[in-house]
C-alpha atoms as a PDB file:
ATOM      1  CA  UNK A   1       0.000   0.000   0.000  1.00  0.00           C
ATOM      2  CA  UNK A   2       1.551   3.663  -0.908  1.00  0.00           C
ATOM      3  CA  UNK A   3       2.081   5.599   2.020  1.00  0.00           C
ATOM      4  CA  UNK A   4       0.699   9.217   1.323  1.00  0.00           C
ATOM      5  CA  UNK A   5       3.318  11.060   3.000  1.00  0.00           C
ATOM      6  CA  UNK A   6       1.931  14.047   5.558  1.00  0.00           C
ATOM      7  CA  UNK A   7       2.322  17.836   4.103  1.00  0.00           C
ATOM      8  CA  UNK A   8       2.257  19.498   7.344  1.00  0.00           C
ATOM      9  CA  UNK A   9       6.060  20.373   8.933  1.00  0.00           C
ATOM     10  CA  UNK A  10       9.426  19.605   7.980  1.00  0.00           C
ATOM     11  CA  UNK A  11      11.027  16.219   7.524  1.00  0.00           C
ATOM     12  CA  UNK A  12      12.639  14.860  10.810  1.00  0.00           C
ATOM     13  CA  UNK A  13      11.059  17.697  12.759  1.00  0.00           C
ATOM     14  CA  UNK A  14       8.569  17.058  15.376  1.00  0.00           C
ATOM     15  CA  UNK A  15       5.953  19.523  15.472  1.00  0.00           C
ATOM     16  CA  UNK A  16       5.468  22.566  17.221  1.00  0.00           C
ATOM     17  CA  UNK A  17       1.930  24.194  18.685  1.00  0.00           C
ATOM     18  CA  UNK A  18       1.758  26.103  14.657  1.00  0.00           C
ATOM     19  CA  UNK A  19       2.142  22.473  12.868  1.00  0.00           C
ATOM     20  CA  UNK A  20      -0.625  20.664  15.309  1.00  0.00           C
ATOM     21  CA  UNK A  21      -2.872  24.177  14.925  1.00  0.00           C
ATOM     22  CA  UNK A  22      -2.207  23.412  10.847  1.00  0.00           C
ATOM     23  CA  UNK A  23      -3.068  20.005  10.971  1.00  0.00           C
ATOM     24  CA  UNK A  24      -6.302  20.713  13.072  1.00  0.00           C
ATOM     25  CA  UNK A  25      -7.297  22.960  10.818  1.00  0.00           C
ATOM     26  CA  UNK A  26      -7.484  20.454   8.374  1.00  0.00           C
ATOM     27  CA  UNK A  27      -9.442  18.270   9.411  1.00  0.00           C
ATOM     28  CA  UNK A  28     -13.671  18.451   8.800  1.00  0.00           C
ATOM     29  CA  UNK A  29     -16.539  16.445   9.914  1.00  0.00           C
ATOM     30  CA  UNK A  30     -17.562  13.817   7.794  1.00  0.00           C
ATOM     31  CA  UNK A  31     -20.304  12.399  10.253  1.00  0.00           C
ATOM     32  CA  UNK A  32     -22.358  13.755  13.372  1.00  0.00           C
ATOM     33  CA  UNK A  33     -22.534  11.659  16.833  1.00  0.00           C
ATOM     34  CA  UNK A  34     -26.086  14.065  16.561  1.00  0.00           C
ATOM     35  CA  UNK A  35     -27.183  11.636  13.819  1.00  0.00           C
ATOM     36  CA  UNK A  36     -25.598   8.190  14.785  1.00  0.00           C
ATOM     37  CA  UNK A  37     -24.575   8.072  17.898  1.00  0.00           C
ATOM     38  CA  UNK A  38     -26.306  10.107  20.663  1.00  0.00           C
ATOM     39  CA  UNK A  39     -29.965   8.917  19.753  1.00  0.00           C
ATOM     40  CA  UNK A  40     -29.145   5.504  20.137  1.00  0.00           C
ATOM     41  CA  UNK A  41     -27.782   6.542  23.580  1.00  0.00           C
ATOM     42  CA  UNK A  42     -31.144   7.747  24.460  1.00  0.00           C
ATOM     43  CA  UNK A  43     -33.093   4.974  23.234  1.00  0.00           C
ATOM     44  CA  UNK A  44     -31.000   2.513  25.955  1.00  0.00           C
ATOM     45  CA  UNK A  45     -33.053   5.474  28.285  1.00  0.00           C
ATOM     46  CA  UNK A  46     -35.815   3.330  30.796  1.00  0.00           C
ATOM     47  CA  UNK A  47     -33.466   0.071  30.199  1.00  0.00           C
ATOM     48  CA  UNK A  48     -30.168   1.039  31.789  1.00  0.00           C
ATOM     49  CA  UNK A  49     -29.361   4.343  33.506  1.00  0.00           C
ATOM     50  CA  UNK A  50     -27.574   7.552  31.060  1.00  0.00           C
ATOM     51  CA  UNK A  51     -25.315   9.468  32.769  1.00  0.00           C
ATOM     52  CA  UNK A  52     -22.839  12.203  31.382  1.00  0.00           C
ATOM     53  CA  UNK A  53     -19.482  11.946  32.793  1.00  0.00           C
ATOM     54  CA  UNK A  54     -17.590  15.565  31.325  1.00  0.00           C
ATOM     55  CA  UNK A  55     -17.668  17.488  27.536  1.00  0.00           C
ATOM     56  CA  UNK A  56     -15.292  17.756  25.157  1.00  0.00           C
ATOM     57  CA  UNK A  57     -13.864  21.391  25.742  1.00  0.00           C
ATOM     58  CA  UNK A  58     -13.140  22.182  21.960  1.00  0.00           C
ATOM     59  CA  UNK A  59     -17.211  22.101  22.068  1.00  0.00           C
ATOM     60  CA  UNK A  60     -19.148  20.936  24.863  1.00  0.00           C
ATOM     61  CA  UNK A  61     -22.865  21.060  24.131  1.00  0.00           C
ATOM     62  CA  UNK A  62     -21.845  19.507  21.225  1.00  0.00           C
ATOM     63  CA  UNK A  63     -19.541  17.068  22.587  1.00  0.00           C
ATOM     64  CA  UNK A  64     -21.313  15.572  25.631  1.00  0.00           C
ATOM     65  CA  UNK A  65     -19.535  12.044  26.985  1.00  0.00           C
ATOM     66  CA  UNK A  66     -22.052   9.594  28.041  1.00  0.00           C
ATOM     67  CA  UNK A  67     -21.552   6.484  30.055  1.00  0.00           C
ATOM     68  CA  UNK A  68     -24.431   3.769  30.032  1.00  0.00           C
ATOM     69  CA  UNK A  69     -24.529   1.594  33.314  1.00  0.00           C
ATOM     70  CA  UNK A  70     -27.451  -1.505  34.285  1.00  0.00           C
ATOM     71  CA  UNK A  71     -29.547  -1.633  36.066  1.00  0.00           C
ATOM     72  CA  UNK A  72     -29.914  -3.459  39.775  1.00  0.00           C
ATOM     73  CA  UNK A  73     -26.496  -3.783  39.866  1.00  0.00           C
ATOM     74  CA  UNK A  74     -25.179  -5.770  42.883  1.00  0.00           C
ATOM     75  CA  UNK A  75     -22.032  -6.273  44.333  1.00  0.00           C
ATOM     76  CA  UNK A  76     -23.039 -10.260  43.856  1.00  0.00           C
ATOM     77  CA  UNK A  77     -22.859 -10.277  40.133  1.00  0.00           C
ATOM     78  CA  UNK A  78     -19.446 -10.303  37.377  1.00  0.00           C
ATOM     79  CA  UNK A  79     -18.722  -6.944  36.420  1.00  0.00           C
ATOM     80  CA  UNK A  80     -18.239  -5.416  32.347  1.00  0.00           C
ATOM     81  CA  UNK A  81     -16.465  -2.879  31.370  1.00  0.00           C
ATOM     82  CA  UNK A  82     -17.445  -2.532  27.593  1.00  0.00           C
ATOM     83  CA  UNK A  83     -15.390   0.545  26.047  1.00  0.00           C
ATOM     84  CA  UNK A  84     -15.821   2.043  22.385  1.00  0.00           C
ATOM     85  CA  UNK A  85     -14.737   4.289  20.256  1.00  0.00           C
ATOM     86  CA  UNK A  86     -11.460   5.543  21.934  1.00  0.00           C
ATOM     87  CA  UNK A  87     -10.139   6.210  18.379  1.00  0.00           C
ATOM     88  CA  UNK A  88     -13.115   7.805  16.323  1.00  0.00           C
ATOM     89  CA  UNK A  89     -12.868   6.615  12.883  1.00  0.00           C
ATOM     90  CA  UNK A  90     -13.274   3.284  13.945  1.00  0.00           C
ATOM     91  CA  UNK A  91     -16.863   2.936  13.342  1.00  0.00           C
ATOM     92  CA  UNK A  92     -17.569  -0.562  14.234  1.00  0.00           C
ATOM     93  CA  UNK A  93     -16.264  -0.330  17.991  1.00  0.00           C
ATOM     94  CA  UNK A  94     -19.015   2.669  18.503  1.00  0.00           C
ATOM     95  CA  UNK A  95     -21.931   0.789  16.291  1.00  0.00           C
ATOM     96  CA  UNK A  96     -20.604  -2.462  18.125  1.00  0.00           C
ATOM     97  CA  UNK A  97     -20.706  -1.719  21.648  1.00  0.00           C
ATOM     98  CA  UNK A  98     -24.436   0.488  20.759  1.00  0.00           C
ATOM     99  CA  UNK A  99     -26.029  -2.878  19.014  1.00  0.00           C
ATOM    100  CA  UNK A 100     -24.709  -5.172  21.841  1.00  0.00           C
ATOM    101  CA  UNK A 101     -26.332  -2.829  24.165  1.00  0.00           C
ATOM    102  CA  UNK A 102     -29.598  -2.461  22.399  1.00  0.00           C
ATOM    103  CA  UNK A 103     -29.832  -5.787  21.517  1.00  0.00           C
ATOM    104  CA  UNK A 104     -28.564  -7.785  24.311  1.00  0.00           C
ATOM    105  CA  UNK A 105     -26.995  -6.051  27.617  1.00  0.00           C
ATOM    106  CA  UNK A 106     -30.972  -5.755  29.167  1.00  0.00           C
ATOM    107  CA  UNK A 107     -30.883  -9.759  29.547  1.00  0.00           C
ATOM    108  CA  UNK A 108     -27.578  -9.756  30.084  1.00  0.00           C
ATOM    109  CA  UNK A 109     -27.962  -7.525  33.148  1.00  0.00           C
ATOM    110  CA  UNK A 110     -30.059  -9.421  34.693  1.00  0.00           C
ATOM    111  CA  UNK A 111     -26.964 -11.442  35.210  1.00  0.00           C
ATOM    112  CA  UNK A 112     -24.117  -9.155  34.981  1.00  0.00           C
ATOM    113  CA  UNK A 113     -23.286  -5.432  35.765  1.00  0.00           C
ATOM    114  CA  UNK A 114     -22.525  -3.540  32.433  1.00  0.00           C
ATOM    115  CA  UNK A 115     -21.098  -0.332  32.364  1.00  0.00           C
ATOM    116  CA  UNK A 116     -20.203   0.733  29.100  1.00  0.00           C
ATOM    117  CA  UNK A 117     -18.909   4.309  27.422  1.00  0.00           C
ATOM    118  CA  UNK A 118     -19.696   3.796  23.641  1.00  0.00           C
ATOM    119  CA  UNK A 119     -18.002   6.788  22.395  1.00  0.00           C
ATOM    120  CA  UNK A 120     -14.671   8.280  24.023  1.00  0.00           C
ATOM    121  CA  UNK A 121     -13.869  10.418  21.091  1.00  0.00           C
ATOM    122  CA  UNK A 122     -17.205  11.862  19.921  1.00  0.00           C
ATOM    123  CA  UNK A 123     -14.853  14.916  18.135  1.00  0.00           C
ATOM    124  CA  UNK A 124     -12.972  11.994  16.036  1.00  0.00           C
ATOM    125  CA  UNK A 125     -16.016  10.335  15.280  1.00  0.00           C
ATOM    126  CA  UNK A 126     -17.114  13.418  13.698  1.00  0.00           C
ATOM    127  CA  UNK A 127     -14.117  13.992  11.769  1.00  0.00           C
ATOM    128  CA  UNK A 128     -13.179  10.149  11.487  1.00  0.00           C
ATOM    129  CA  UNK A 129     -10.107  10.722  13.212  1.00  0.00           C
ATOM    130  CA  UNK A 130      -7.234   8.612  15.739  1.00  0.00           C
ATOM    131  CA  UNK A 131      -6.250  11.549  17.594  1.00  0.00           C
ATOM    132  CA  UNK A 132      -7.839  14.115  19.688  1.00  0.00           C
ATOM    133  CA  UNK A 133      -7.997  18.193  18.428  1.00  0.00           C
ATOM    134  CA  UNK A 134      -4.594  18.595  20.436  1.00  0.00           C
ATOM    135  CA  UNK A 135      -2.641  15.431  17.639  1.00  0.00           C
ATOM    136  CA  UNK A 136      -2.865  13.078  20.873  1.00  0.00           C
ATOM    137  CA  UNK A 137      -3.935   9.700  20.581  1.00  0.00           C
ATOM    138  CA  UNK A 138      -6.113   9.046  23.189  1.00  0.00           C
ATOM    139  CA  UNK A 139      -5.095   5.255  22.790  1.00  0.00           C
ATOM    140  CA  UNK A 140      -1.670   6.280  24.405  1.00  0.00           C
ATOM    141  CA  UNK A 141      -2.824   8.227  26.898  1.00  0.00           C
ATOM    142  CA  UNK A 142      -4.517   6.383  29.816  1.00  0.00           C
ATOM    143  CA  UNK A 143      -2.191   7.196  32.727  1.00  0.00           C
ATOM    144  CA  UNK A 144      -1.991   9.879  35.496  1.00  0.00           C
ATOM    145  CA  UNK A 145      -2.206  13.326  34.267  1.00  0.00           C
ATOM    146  CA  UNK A 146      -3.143  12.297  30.964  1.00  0.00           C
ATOM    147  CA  UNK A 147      -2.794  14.773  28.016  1.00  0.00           C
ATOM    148  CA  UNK A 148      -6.187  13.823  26.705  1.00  0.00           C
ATOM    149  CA  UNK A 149      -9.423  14.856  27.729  1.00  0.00           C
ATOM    150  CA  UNK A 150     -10.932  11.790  26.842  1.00  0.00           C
ATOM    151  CA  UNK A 151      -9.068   9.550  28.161  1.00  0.00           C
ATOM    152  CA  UNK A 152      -8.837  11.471  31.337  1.00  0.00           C
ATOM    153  CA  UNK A 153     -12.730  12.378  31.463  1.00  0.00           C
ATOM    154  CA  UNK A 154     -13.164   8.800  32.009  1.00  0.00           C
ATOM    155  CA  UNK A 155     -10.246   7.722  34.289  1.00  0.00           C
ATOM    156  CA  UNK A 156     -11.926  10.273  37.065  1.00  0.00           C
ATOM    157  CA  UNK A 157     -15.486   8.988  36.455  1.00  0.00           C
ATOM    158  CA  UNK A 158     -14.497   5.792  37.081  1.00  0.00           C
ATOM    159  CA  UNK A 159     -12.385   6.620  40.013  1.00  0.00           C
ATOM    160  CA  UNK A 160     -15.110   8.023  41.787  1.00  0.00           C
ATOM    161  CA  UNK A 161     -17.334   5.533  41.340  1.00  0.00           C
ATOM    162  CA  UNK A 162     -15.147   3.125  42.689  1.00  0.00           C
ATOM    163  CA  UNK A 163     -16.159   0.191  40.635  1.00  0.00           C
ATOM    164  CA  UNK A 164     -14.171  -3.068  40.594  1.00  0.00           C
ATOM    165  CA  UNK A 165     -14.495  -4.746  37.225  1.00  0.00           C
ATOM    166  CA  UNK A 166     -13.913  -8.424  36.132  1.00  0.00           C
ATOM    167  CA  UNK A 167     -13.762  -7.670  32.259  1.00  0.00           C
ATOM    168  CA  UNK A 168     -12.924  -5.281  30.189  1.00  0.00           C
ATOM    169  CA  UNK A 169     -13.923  -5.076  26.174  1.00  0.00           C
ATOM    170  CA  UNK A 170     -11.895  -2.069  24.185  1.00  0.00           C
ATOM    171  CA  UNK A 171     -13.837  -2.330  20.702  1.00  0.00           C
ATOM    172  CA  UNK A 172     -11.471  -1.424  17.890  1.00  0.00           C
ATOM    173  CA  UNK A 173     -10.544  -1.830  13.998  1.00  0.00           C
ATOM    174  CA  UNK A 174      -7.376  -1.833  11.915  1.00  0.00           C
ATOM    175  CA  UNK A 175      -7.873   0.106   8.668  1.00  0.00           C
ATOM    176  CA  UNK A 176      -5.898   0.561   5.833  1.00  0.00           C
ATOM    177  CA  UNK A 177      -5.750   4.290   6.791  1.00  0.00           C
ATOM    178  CA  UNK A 178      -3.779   3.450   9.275  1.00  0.00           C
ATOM    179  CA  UNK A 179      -0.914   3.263   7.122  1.00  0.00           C
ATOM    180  CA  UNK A 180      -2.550   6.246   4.520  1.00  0.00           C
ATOM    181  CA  UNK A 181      -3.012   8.305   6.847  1.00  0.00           C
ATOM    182  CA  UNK A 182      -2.337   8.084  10.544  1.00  0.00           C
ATOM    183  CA  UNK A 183       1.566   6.608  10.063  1.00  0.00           C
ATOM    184  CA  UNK A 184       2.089   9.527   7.563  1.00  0.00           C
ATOM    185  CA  UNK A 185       1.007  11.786  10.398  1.00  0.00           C
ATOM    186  CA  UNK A 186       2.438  10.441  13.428  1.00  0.00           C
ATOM    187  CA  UNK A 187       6.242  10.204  11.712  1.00  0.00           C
ATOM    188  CA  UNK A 188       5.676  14.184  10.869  1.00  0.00           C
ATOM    189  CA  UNK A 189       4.086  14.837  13.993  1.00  0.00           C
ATOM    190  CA  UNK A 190       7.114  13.071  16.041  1.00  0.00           C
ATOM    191  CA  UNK A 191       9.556  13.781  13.293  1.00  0.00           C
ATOM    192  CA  UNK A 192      10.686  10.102  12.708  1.00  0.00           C
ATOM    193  CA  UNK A 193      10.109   7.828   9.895  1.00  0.00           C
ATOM    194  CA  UNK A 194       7.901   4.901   9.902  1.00  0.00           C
ATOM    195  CA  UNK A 195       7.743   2.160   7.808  1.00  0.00           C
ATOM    196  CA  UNK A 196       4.537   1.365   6.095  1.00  0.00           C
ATOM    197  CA  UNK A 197       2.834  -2.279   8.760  1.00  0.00           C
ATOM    198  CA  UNK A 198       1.179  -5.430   7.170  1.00  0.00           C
ATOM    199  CA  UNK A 199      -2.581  -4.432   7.862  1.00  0.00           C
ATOM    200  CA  UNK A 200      -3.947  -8.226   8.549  1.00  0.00           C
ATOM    201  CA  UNK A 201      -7.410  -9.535   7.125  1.00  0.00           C
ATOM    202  CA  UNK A 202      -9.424 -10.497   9.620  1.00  0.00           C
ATOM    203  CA  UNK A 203     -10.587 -10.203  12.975  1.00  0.00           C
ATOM    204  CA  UNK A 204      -7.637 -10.467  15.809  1.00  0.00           C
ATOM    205  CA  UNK A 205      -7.751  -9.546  19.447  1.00  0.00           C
ATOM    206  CA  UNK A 206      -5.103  -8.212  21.599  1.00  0.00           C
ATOM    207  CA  UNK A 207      -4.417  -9.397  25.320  1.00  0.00           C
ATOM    208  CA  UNK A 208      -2.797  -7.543  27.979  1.00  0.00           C
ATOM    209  CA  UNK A 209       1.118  -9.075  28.140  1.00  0.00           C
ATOM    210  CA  UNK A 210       0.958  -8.765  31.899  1.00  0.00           C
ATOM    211  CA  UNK A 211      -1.586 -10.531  32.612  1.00  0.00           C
ATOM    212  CA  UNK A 212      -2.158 -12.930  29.676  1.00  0.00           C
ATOM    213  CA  UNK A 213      -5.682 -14.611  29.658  1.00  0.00           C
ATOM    214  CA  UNK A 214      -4.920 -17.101  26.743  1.00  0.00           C
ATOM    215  CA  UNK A 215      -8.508 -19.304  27.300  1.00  0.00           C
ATOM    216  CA  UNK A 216     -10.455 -15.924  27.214  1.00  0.00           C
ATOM    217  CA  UNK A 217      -8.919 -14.757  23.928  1.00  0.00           C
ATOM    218  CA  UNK A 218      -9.789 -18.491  22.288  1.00  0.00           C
ATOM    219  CA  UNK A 219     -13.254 -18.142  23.724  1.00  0.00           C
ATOM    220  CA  UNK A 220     -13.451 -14.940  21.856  1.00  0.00           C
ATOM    221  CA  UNK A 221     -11.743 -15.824  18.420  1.00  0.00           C
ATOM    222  CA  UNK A 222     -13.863 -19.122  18.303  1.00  0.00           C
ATOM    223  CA  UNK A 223     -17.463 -16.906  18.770  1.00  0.00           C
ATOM    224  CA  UNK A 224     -15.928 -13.890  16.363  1.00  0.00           C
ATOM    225  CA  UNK A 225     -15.169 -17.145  13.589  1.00  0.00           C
ATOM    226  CA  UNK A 226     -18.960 -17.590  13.376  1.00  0.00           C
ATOM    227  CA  UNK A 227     -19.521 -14.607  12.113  1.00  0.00           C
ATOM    228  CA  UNK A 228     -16.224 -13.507  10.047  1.00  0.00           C
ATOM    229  CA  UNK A 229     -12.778 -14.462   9.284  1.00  0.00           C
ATOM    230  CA  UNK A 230     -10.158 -14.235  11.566  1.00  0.00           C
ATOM    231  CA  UNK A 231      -6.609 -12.792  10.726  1.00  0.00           C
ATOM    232  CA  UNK A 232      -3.787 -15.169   9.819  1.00  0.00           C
ATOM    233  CA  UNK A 233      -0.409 -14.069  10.817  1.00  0.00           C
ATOM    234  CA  UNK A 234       2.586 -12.892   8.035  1.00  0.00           C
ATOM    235  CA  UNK A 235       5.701 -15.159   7.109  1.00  0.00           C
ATOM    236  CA  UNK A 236       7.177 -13.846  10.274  1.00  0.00           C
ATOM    237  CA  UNK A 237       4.478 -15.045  12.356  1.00  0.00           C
ATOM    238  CA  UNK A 238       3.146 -11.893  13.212  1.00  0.00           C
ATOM    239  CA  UNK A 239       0.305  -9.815  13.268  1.00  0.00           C
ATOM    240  CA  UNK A 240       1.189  -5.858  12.502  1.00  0.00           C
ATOM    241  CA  UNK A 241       4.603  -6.617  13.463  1.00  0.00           C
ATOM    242  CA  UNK A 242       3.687  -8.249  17.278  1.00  0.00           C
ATOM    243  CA  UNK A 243       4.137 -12.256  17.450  1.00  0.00           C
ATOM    244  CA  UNK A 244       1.058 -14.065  17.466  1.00  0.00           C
ATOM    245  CA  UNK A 245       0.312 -16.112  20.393  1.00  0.00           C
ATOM    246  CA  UNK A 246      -2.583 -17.965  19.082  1.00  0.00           C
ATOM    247  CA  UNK A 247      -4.549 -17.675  16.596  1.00  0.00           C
ATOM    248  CA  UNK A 248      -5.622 -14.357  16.227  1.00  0.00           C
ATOM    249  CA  UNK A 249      -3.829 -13.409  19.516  1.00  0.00           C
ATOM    250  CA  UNK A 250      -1.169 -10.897  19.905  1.00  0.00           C
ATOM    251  CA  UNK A 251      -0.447  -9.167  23.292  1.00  0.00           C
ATOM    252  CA  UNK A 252       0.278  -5.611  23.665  1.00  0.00           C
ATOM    253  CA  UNK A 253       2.017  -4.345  27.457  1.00  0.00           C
ATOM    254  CA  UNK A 254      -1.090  -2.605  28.304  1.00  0.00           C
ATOM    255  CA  UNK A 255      -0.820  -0.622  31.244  1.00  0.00           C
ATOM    256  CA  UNK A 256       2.885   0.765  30.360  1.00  0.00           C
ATOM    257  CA  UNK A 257       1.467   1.630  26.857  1.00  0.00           C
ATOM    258  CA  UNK A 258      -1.082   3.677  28.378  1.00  0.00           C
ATOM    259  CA  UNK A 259      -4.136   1.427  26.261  1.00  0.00           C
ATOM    260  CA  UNK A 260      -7.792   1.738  27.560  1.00  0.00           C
ATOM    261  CA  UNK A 261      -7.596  -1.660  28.454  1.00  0.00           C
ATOM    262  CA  UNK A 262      -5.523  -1.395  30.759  1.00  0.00           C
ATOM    263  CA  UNK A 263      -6.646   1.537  33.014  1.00  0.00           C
ATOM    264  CA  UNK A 264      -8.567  -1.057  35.495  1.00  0.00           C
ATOM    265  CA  UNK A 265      -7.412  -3.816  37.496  1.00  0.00           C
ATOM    266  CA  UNK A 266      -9.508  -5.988  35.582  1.00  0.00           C
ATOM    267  CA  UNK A 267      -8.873  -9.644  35.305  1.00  0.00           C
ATOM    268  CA  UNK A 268      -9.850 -10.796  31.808  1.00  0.00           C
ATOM    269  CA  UNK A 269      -8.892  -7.456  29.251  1.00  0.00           C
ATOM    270  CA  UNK A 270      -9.003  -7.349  25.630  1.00  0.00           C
ATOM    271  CA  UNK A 271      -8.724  -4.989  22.180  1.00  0.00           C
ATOM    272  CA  UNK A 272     -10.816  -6.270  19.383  1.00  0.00           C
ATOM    273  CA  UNK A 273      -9.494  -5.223  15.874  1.00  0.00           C
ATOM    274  CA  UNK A 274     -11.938  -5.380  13.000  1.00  0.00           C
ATOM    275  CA  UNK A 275     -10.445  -5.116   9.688  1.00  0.00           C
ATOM    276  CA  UNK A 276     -13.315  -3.149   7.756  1.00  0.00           C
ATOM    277  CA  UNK A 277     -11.596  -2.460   4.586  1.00  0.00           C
ATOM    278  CA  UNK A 278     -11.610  -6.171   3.815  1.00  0.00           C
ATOM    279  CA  UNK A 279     -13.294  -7.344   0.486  1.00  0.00           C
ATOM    280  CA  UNK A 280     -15.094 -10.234   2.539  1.00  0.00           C
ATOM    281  CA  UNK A 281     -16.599  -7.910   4.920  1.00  0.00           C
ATOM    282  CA  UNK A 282     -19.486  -4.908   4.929  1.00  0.00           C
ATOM    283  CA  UNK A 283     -20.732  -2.418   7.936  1.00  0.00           C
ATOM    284  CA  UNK A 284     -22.596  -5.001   9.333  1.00  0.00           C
ATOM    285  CA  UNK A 285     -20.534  -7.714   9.682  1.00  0.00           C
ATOM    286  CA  UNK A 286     -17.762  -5.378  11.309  1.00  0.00           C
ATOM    287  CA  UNK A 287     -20.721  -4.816  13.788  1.00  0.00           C
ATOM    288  CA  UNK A 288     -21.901  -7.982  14.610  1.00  0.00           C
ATOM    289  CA  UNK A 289     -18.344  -9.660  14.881  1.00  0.00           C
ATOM    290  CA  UNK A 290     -17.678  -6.783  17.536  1.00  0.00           C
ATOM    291  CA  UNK A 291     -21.396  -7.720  19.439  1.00  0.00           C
ATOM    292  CA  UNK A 292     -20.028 -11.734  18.987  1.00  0.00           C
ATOM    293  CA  UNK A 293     -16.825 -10.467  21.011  1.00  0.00           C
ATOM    294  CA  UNK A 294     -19.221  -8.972  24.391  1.00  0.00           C
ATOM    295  CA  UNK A 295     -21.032 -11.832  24.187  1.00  0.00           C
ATOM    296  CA  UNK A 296     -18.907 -14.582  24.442  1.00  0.00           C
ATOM    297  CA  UNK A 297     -16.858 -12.556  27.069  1.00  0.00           C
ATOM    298  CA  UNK A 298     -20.337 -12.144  28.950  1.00  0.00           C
ATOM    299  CA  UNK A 299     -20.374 -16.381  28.534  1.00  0.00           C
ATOM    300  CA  UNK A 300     -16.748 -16.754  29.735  1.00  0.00           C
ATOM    301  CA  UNK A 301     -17.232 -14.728  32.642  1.00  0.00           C
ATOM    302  CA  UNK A 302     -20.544 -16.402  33.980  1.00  0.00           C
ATOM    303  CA  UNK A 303     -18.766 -19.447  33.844  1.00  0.00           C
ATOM    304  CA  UNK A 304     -16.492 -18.506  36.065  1.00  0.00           C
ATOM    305  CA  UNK A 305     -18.130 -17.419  38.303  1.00  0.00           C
ATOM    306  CA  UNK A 306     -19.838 -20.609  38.663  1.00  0.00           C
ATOM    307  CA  UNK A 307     -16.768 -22.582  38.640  1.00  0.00           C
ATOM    308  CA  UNK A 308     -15.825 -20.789  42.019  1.00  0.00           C
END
């Protein structure tokens, strides 16, 4: 794939304050979270409780943060964290954790607390974007004093409320923008040069290197194959450069990366990647193989609790 190489700033040069005001300038919204997102928020309204954790300060009526929580909950049942949307252009991990919702986390409540926060970036969904308005990938970023409002927006919400969770789902996709557009960027943006990454078809999850849960991940790829393909690894046995540990499995040191999965203490932790730009895929089945990921973790961590 050609890598279209970034205009903004000088080769080798990281950027100053002008260069990320430049590139923010740039970009434009493509889609509203008025139109696809925040309705479907309010339609979960009577089912779970709504509540709105903090506002996007580049424009907060327009940017409200919403987290969507069961419930009855009970200090008796497994807990879910189900996270989506930390990088805005990838659609599915909004859509996905919205339709599980809708569709299934009522029953599934009866069983299991669910707290979820569907959209982290509403700004990038708008303007289909990895980064925040500030160039800062939110992705990066969960960690004391965080540079990013939305990663840090939620850290504090869920620091006051104190909850201790059993699972945590990060919905996410690998797209072949990645290396169009967001490599291009980040090399000018940290003025280094990367090299264009395989971009895998097919679904593949990533688990948390300290604290590997290799049965959970299978559980996962095995419900995900029902509905899609799964990712095959590269003649170096690797998955966008990480070794694969199963199939479909590569780990990622969470917590030191500063990855939304690993801001809890959470026992069983994953990143789903959807590859949308595949040929054997549409919308739809990014969606439901992202639903087919919460559910089997919501099966996997039932059983387990009746194990013990």
């Amino acid at each position: 794939m050609t890598e279209i190489p970034c205009s903004i700033g000088s080769p080798g040069v990281p950027w100053s304050d002008s260069e990320k005001v430049e590139w923010l300038a740039d970009q434009a919204v493509q889609r509203t979270v008025a139109d696809q997102v925040y309705p479907k928020v309010e339609q979960l309204r009577g089912r779970f409780e709504i509540f709105q954790y903090g506002a996007l300060s580049i424009d907060p009526k327009r940017y409200p943060l919403y987290v969507v929580r069961s419930l009855n909950w009970s200090d008796e049942k497994p807990t879910l964290l189900l996270t989506g949307g930390v990088h805005g252009y990838e659609t599915s991990g909004v859509q996905g954790a919205l339709r599980y919702l809708h569709d299934h986390g009522a029953i599934d409540a009866e069983r299991i607390n669910i707290l979820s926060a569907p959209c982290i970036s509403p700004w990038g969904y708008e303007t289909t974007n990895r980064w925040n308005p500030k160039a800062i990938d939110p992705n990066r970023s969960f960690h004391a004093d965080s540079p990013s409002e939305e990663a840090a927006h939620l850290m504090a919400y869920l620091k006051e409320q104190g909850h201790q969770f059993d699972a945590h789902i990060d919905l996410h996709e690998t797209t072949d923008t990645d290396n169009t557009t967001f490599r291009p960027a980040l090399a000018a943006r940290d003025g280094v040069h990367h090299d264009n990454w395989h971009i895998p078809d097919g679904f593949y999850t990533v688990d948390d290197a300290a604290k590997p849960t290799p049965d959970f991940q299978r559980t996962i790829i095995e419900a995900v194959e029902q509905v899609t393909h799964v990712a095959v690894a590269d003649e170096h046995g690797c998955i966008i450069g990480e070794s694969q540990q199963q199939h479909g499995v590569i780990e990622y040191a969470a917590r030191k990366l500063g990855l939304c999965m690993g801001m809890t203490d959470a026992r069983f932790v994953t990143t789903t990647e959807v590859y949308p730009d595949s040929p054997k895929v549409d919308d739809e089945i990014c969606i439901l193989a992202q639903v087919a990921t919460v559910r089997a973790a919501v099966t996997y961590l039932l059983a387990q609790q009746e194990s013990t």
